[in-house]
Each structure stands twice: as C-alpha cells, then as structure tokens.
Protein backbone atom coordinates (compact mmCIF):
# COMPACT_ATOMS: atom_id res chain seq x y z
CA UNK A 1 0.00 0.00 0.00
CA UNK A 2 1.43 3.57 -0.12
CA UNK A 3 3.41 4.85 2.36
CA UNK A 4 0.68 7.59 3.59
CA UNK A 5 -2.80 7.49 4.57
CA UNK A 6 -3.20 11.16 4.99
CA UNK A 7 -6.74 12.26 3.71
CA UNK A 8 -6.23 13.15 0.33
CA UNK A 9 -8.06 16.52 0.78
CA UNK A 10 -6.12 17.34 3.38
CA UNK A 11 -2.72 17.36 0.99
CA UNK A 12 -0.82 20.45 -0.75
CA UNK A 13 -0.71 19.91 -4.26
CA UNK A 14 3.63 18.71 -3.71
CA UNK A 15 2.24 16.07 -1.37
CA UNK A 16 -0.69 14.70 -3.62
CA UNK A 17 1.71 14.44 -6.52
CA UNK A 18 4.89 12.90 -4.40
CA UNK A 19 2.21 10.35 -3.49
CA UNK A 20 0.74 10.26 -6.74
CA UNK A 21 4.08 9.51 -8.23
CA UNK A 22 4.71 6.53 -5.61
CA UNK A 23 1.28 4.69 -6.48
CA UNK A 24 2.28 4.90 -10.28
CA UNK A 25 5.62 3.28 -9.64
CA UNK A 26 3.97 0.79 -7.60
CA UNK A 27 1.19 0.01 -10.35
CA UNK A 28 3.85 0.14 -12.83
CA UNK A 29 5.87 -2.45 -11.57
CA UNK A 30 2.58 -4.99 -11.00
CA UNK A 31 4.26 -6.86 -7.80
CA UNK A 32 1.51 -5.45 -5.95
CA UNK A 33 -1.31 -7.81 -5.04
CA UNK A 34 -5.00 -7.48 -6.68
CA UNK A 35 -6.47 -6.23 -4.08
CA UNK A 36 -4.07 -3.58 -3.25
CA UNK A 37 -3.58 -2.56 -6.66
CA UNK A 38 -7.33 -1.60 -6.71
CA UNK A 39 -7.22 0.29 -4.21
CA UNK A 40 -3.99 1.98 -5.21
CA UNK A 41 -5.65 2.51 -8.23
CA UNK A 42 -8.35 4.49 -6.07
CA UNK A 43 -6.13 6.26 -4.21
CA UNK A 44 -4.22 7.42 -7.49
CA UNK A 45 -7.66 8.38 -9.28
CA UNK A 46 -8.06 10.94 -5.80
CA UNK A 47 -4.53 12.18 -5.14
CA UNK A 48 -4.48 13.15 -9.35
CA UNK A 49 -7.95 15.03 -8.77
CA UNK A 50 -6.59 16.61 -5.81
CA UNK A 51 -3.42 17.74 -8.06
CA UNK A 52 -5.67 19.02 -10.82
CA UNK A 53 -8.24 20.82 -8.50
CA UNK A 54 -4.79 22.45 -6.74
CA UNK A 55 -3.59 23.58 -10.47
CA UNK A 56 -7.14 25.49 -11.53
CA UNK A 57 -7.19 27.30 -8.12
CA UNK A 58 -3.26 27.95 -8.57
CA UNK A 59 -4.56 29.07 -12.34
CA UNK A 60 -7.51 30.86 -10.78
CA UNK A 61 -4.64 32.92 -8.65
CA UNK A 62 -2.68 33.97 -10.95
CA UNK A 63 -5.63 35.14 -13.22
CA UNK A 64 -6.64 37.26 -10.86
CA UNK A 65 -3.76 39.59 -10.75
CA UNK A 66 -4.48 42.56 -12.00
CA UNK A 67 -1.34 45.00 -13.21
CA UNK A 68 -0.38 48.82 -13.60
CA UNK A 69 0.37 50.23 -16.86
CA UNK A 70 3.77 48.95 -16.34
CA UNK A 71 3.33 45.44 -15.91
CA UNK A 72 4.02 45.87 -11.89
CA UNK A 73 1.21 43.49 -10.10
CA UNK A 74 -1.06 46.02 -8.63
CA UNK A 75 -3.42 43.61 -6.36
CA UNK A 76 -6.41 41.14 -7.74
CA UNK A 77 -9.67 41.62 -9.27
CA UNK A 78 -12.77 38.95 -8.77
CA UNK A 79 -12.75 36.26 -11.64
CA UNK A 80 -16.32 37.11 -12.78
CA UNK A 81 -15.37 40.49 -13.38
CA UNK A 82 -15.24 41.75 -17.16
C-alpha cells in the first residue's frame, strides 16, 4: 500500500503528486497484489484530482492579478469580473 494514509483533501498539491508519483511506480511495476492494486488505483484516481483541483485554483490565482500600466502586479480583481 502507499506509504501515507493522509486524507487526500487534506494534501498540498507537492504532497498529492509525491504520493501520486509513488502509487504509479507501484502500479507500474505490478508486484503489488489485486487487491491492493485496486485500491492503489483508487487512491491514485483521488490524489491526481486533488493535483488538478490544486492547479485550476493555482490558475484561478494567478488570473486574478491585475497589473499597472507597467506590468508591476497592482493587487487582484474577482474572476467574474469583465
């Protein structure tokens, strides 16, 4: 099984993908039992939702920022605005 049980939702999008990375390897190499790979497989199908959900709000962020005339960040703006 992988090393950590943290909640998934509970982990910063460097932890879901460390983990993420482990459960591939494991998969990858097949010397995992049936059982375990399914839920590895489970765990994987979280921890890369987790990473993805992590990159729009990262995306979502940056977006945000709203600059001067000279390209100097100036603060953020709410996405919905025009």
């Amino acid at each position: 099984m992988t090393e950590t049980q943290t909640p998934v939702e509970e982990m910063s999008f460097e932890q879901a993908m460390h983990e993420l990375e482990r459960v591939v390897d494991q998969l990858e190499r097949g010397d995992v039992a049936l059982d375990a790979s399914i839920a590895l497989y489970e765990r994987g199908a979280a921890l890369k939702k987790r990473c993805e959900d992590e990159l729009k709000r990262a995306e979502e962020k940056v977006a945000a920022i709203t600059l001067d005339a000279n390209g100097a960040p100036t603060g953020t703006q709410p996405l919905d605005a025009g």
